[in-house]
Protein backbone atom coordinates (compact mmCIF):
# COMPACT_ATOMS: atom_id res chain seq x y z
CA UNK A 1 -58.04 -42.25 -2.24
CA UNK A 2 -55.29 -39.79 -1.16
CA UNK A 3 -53.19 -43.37 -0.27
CA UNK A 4 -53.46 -44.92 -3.61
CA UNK A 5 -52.46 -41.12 -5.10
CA UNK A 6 -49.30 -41.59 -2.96
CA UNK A 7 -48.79 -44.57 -3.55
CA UNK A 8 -48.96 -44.04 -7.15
CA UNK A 9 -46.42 -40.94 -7.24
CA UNK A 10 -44.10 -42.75 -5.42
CA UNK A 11 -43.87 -45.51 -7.76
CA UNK A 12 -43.66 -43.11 -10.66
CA UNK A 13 -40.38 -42.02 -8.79
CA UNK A 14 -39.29 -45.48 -8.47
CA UNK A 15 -40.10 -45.54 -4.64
CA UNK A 16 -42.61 -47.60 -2.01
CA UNK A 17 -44.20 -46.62 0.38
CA UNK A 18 -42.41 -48.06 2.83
CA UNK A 19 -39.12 -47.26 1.50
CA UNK A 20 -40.23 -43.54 1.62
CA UNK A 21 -41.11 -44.11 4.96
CA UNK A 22 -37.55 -45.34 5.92
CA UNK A 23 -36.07 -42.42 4.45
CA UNK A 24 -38.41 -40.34 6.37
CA UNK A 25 -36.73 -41.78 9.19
CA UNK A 26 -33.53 -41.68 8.29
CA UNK A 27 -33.86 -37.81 7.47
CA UNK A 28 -35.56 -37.32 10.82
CA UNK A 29 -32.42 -38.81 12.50
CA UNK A 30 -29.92 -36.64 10.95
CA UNK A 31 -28.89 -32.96 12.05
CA UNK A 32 -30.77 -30.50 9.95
CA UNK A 33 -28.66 -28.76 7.61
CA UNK A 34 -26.54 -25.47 8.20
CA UNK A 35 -27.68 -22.32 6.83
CA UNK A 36 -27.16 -21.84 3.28
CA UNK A 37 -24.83 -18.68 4.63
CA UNK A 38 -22.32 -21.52 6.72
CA UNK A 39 -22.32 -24.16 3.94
CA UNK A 40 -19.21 -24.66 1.74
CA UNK A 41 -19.25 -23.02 -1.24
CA UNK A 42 -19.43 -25.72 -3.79
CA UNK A 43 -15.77 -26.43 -5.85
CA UNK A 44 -15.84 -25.31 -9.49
CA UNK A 45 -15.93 -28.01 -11.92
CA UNK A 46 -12.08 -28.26 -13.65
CA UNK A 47 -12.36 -26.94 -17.26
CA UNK A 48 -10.54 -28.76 -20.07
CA UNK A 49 -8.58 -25.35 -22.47
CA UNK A 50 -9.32 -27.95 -25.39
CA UNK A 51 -12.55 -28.09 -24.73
CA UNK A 52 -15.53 -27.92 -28.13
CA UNK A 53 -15.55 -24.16 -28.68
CA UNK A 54 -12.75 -22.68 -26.77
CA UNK A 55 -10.05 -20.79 -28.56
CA UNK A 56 -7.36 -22.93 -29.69
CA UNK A 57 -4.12 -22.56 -27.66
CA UNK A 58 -0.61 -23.07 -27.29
CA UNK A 59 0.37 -25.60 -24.70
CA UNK A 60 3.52 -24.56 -23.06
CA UNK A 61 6.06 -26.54 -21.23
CA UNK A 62 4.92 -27.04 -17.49
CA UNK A 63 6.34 -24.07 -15.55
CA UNK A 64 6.90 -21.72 -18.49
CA UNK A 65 5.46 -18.45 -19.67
CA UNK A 66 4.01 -17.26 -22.65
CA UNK A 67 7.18 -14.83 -24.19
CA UNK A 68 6.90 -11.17 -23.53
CA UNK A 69 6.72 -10.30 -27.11
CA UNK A 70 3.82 -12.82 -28.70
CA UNK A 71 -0.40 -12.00 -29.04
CA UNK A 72 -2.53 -15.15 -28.86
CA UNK A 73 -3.49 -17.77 -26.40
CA UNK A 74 -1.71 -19.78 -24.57
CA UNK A 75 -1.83 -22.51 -21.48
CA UNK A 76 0.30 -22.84 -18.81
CA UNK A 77 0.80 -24.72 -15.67
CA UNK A 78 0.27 -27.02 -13.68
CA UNK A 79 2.73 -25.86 -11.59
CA UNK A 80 3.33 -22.23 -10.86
CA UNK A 81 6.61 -21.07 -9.50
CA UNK A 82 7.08 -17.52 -8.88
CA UNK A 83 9.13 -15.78 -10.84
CA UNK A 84 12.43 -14.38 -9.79
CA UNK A 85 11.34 -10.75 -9.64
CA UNK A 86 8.69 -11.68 -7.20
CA UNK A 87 11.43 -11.98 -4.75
CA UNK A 88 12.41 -9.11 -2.63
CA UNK A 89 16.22 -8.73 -3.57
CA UNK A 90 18.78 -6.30 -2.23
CA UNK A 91 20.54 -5.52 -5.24
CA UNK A 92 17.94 -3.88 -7.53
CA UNK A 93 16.68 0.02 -6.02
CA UNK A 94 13.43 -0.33 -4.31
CA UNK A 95 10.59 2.34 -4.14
CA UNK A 96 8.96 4.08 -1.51
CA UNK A 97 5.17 3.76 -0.37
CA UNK A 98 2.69 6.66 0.25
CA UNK A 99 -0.47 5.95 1.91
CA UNK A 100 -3.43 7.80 1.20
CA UNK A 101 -6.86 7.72 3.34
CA UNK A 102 -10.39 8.18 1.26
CA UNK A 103 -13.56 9.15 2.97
CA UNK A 104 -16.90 8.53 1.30
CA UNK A 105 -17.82 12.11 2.95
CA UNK A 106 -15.31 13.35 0.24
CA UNK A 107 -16.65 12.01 -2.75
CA UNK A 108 -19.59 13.40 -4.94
CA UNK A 109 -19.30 10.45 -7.19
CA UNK A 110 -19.35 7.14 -4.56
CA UNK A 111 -20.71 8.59 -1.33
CA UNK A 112 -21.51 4.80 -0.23
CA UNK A 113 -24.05 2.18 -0.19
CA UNK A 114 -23.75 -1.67 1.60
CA UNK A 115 -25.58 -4.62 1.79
CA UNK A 116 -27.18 -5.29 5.16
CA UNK A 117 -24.80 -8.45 5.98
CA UNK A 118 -26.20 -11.77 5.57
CA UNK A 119 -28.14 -11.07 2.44
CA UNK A 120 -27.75 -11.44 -1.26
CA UNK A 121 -30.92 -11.07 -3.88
CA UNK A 122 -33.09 -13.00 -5.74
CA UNK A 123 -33.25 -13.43 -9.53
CA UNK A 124 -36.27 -11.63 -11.22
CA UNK A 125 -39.08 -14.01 -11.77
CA UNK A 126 -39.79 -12.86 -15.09
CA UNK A 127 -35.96 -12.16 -15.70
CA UNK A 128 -33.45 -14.63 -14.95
CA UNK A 129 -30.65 -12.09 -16.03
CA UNK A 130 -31.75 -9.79 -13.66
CA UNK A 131 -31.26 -9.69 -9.71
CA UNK A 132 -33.57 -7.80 -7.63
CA UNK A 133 -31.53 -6.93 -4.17
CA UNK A 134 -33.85 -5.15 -1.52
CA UNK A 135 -31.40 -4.86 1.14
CA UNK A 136 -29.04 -2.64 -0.01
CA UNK A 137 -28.93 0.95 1.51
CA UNK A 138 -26.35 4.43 1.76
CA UNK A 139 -23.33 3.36 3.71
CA UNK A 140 -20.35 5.37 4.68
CA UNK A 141 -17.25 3.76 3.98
CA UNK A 142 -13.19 4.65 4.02
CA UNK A 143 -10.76 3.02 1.56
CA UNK A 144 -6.98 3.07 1.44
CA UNK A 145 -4.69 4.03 -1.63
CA UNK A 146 -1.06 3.20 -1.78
CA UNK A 147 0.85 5.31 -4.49
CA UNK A 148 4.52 2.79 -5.04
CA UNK A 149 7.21 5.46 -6.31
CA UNK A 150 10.36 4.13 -7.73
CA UNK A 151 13.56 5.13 -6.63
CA UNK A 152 14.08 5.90 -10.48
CA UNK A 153 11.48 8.53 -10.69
CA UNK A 154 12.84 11.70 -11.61
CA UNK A 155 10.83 14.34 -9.36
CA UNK A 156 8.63 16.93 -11.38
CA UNK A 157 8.72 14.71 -14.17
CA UNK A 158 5.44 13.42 -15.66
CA UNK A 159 5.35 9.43 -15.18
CA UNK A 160 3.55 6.59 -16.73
CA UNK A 161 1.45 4.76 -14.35
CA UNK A 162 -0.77 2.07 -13.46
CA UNK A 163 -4.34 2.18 -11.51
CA UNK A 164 -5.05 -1.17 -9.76
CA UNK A 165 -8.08 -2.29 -7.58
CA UNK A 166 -8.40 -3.81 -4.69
CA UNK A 167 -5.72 -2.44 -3.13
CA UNK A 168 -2.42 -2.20 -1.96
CA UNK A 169 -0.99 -4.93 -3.97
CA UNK A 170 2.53 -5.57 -2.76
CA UNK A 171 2.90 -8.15 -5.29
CA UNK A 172 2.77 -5.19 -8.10
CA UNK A 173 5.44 -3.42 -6.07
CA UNK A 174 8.01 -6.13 -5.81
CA UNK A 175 7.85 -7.13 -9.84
CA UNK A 176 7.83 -3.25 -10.49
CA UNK A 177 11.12 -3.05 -7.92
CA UNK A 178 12.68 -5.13 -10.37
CA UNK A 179 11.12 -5.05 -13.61
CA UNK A 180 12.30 -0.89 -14.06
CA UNK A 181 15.85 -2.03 -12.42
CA UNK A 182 16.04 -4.10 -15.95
CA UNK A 183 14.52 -1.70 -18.09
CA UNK A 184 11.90 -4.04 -18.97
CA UNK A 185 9.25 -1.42 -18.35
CA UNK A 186 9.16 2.29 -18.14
CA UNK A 187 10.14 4.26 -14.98
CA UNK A 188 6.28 4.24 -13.64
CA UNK A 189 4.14 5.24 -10.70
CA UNK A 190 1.73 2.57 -9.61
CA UNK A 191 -1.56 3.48 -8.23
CA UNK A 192 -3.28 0.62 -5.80
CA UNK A 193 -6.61 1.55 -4.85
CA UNK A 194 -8.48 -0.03 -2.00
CA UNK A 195 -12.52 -0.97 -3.04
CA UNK A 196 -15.17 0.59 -1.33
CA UNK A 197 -15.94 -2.52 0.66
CA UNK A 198 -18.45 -5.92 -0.01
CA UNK A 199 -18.55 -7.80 -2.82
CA UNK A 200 -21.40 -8.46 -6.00
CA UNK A 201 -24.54 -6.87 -6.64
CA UNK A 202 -25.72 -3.99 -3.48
CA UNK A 203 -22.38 -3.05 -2.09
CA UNK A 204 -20.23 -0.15 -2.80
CA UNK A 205 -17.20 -2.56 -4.38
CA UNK A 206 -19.97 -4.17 -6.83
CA UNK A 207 -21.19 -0.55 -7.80
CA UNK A 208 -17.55 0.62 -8.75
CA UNK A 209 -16.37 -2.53 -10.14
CA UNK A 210 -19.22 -4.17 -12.19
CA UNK A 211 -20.97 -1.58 -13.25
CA UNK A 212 -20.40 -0.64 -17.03
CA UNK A 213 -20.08 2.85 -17.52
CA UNK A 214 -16.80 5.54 -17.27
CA UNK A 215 -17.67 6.24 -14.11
CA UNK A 216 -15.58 4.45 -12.02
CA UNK A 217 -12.49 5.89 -14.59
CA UNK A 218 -14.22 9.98 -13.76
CA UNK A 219 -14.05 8.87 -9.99
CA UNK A 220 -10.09 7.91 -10.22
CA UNK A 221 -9.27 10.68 -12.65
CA UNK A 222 -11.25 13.44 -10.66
CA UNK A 223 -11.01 12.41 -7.03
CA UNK A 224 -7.67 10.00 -7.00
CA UNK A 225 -5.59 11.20 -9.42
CA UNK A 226 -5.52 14.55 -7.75
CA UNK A 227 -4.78 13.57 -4.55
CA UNK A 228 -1.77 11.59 -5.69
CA UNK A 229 -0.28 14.11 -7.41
CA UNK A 230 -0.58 16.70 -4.32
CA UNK A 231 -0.06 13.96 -1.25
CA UNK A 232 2.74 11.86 -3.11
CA UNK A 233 4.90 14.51 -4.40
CA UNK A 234 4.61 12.76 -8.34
CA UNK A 235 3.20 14.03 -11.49
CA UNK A 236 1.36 11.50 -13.53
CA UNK A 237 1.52 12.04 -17.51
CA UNK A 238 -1.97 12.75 -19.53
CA UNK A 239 -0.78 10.13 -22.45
CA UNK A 240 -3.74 7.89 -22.64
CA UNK A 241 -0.92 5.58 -24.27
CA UNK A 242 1.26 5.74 -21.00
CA UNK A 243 -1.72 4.58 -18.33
CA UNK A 244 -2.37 1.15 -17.54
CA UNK A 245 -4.97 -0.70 -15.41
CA UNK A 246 -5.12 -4.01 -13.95
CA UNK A 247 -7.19 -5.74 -11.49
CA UNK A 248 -8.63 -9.17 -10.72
CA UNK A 249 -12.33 -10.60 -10.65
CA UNK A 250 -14.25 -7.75 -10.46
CA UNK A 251 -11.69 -5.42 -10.53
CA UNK A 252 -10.64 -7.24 -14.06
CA UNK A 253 -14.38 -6.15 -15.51
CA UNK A 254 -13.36 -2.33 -13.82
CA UNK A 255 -10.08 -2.14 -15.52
CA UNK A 256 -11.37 -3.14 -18.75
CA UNK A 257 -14.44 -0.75 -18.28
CA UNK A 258 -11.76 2.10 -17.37
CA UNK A 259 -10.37 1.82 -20.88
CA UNK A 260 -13.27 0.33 -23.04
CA UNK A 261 -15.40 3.91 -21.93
CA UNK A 262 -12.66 6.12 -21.49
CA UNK A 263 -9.83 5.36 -24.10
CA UNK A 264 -8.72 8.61 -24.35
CA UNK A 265 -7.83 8.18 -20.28
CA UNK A 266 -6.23 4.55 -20.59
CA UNK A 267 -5.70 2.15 -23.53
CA UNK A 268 -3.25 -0.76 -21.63
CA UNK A 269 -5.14 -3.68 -19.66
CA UNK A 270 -4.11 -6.45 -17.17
CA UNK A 271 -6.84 -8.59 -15.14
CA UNK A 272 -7.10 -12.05 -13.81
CA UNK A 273 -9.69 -14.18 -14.05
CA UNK A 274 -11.80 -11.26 -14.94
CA UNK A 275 -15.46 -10.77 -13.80
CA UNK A 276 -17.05 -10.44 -17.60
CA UNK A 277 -20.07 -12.23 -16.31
CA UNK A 278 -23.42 -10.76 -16.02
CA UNK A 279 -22.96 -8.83 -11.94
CA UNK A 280 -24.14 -5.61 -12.74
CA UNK A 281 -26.29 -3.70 -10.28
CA UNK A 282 -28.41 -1.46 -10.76
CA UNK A 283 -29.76 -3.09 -13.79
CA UNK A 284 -28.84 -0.67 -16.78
CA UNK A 285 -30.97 -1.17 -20.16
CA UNK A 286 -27.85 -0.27 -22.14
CA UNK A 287 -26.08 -2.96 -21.23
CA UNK A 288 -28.35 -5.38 -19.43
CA UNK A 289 -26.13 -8.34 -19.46
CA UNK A 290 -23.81 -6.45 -17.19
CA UNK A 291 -20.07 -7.34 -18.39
CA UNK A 292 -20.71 -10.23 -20.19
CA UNK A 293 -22.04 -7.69 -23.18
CA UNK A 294 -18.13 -7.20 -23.33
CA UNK A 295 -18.39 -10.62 -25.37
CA UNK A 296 -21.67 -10.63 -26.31
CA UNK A 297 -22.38 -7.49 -27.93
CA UNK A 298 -19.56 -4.94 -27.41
CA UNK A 299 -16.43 -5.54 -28.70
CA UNK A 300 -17.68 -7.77 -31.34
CA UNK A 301 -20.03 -4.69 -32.72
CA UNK A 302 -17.96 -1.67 -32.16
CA UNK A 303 -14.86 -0.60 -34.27
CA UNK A 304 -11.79 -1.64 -32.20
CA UNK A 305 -10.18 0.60 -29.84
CA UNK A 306 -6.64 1.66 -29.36
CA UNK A 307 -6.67 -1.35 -26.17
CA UNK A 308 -4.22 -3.45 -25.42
CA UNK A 309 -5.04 -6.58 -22.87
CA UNK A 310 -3.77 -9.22 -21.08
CA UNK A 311 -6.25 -11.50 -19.80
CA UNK A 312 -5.65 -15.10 -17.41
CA UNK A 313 -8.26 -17.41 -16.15
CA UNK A 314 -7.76 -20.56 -14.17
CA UNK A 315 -9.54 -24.27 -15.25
CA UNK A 316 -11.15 -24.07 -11.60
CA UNK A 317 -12.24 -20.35 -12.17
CA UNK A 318 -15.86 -19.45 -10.87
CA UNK A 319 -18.66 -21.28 -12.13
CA UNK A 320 -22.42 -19.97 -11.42
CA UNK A 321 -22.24 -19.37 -7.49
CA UNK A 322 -24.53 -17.41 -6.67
CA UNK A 323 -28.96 -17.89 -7.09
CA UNK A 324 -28.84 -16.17 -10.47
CA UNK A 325 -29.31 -19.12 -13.41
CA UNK A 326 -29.09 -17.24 -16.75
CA UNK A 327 -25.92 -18.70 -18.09
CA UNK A 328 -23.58 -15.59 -18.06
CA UNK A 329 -22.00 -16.97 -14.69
CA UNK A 330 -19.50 -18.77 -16.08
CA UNK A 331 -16.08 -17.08 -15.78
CA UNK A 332 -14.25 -19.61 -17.92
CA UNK A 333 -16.48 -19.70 -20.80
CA UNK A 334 -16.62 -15.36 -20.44
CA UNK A 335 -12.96 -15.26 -21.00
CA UNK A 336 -12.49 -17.81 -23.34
CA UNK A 337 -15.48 -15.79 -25.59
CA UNK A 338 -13.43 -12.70 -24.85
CA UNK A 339 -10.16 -13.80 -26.33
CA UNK A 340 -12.18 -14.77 -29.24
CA UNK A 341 -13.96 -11.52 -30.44
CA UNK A 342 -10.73 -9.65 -29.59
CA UNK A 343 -9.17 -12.12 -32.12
CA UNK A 344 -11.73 -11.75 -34.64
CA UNK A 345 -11.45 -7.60 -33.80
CA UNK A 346 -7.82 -7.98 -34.42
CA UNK A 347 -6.69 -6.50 -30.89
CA UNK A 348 -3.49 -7.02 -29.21
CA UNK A 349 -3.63 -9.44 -26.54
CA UNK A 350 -1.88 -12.29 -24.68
CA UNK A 351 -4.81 -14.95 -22.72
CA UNK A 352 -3.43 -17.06 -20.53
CA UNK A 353 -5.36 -20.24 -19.34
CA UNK A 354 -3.61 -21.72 -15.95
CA UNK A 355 -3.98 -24.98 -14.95
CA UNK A 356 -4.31 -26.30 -11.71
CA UNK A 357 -6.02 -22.58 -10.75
CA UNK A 358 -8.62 -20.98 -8.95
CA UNK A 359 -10.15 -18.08 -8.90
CA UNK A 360 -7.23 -14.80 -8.86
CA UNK A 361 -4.82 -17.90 -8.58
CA UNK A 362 -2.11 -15.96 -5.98
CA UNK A 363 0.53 -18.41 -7.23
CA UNK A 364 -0.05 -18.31 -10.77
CA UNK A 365 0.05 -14.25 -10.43
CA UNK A 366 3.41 -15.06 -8.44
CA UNK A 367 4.15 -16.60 -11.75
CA UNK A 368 3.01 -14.76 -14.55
CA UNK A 369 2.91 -11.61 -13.43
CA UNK A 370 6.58 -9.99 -14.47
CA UNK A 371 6.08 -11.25 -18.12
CA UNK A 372 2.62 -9.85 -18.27
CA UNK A 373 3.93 -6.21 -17.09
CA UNK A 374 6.28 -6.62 -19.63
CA UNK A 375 4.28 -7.76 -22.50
CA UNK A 376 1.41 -5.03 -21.75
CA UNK A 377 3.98 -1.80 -22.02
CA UNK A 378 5.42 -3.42 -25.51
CA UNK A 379 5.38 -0.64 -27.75
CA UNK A 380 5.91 2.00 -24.88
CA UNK A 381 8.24 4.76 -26.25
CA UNK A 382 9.48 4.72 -22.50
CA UNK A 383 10.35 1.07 -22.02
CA UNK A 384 13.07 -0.68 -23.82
């Protein structure tokens, strides 16, 4: 009886018997698999910009960049050159570099958590949208902040800056190098912060980054901002207008959330293939869709705020890689929905899809990265 049952499922699947049994063998012949842990991460499909229900774009000439004074969409690539300013050169002033060293015994707002190594989470059973991760734990942790100074700052004055994750970013220093030498953006400190350490739900970079609150914004104004001014010899100006943020991934969903929660703080915005996917962890019920409510529910359903943004994403950007299957893992399809409600919200910003790019594309930031300092401080009263 159990036979014919066999028998009968295999043929259902369009197999024998004996062909199962060859397989069998076959299987039993190979290695077994890695662990999941050693196995490549699988490539991102390649997304099509003119794809049914993506913004509509401009295609630009291969190797341009959107100009420094135009809103919309646009796609570039697919090959990325840098740009002249990322090259070091000799005849522009170049700033100095002060280091500062965070301890998580310092902080009363991120005193540390980690992920015991090798684990992730699982998805909820009765929640898709929500990961459950068992492993994570208080962690101590110590995280680096380099403070660029230009060799145009006038000391004692109050400066314009820019906060960016995942620091240092010597990239941001070399366009700024050359960028203020051409008065294409104000005389500005810029602020590179060094995460927490890990990545994604249960570590201490996932809590800063993805979470959606102000509070990674109070942690930087109350605990960052003062050290810079005191360590760094700068002062840093209270104009909301005159602050910027940028980041990538993750630290794109931060910098947004630094503005979005605390306009009053920041109101100018620069990320790369921004994390506006659902990440978030703890699970909050305000916003339980993590950063995707950005697209979903946020900016579509709230007056607009004084934000300006530059977004880019690359057509081999992250696509669902991790256990979680609730369709808000889509990094693409997040951006491309964010350009569109801050169209239909009327807000200024420039979204730039690259071709022939990953995820944080280095080469396309090599690229793009001058024109979109310059286009985010348009409007500055203290750049030209």
């Amino acid at each position: 009886m159990l036979a014919a049952i066999l028998t009968t499922a295999l043929a259902m699947l369009g197999l024998s018997a004996g062909g199962s049994a060859h397989r069998a063998a076959q299987a039993a012949a190979q290695p077994p698999a890695p662990p999941a842990a050693q196995r490549p991460r699988p490539v991102p499909p390649t997304r099509d910009p003119h794809t049914p229900g993506y913004v509509d774009a401009k295609e630009l000439p291969d190797g341009a960049v959107p100009p420094a004074d135009a809103d919309g969409n646009f796609i570039i690539g697919p090959t990325h050159d840098p740009a002249p300013e990322m090259t070091v050169k000799d005849d522009v002033p170049h700033g100095t570099t002060c280091a500062i060293t965070m301890s998580s015994a310092d902080s009363k707002i991120y005193p540390g958590i980690a992920r015991d190594a090798g684990t992730f989470g699982a998805p909820d059973p009765a929640d898709p949208a929500k990961l459950m991760v068992t492993t994570s734990h208080p962690a101590p942790y110590t995280r680096r902040v380099a403070v660029y100074v230009p060799k145009q700052y006038t000391s004692g004055t109050a400066a314009p800056f820019i906060v960016g994750a995942d620091g240092p970013d010597q990239l941001l220093f070399t366009a700024l190098d050359s960028l203020i030498a051409q008065k294409r953006v104000p005389v500005m400190i810029a602020i590179s912060i060094g995460n927490g350490s890990g990545d994604a739900q249960g570590s201490e970079r996932g809590l800063e980054y993805d979470t959606m609150s102000g509070r990674y914004a109070e942690f930087v104004e109350t605990e960052v901002l003062p050290l810079v001014e005191q360590q760094c010899s700068v002062r840093l100006t209270k104009d909301a207008d005159q602050r910027a943020t940028m980041g990538g991934s993750s630290g794109g969903s931060a910098a947004l959330a630094m503005a979005w929660y605390h306009p009053e703080l920041y109101r100018r915005v620069l990320t790369y293939s921004g994390t506006f996917v659902n990440q978030q962890w703890p699970p909050n019920a305000d916003t339980p869709h993590g950063a995707w409510e950005f697209h979903e529910r946020l900016v579509p359903n709230s007056p607009a705020k004084p934000i300006r943004i530059w977004m880019e994403v690359g057509d081999r950007d992250l696509f669902n890689p991790n256990s979680m299957r609730d369709d808000m893992h889509d990094w693409v399809l997040a951006n491309e929905r964010m350009a569109r409600v801050l169209a239909a919200k009327g807000y200024h910003y420039q979204f730039v899809f690259a071709r022939n790019a990953g995820h944080t594309d280095r080469v396309v930031k090599q690229q793009t990265l001058p024109e979109a300092l310059e286009w985010l401080w348009k409007g500055s009263p203290t750049a030209r």
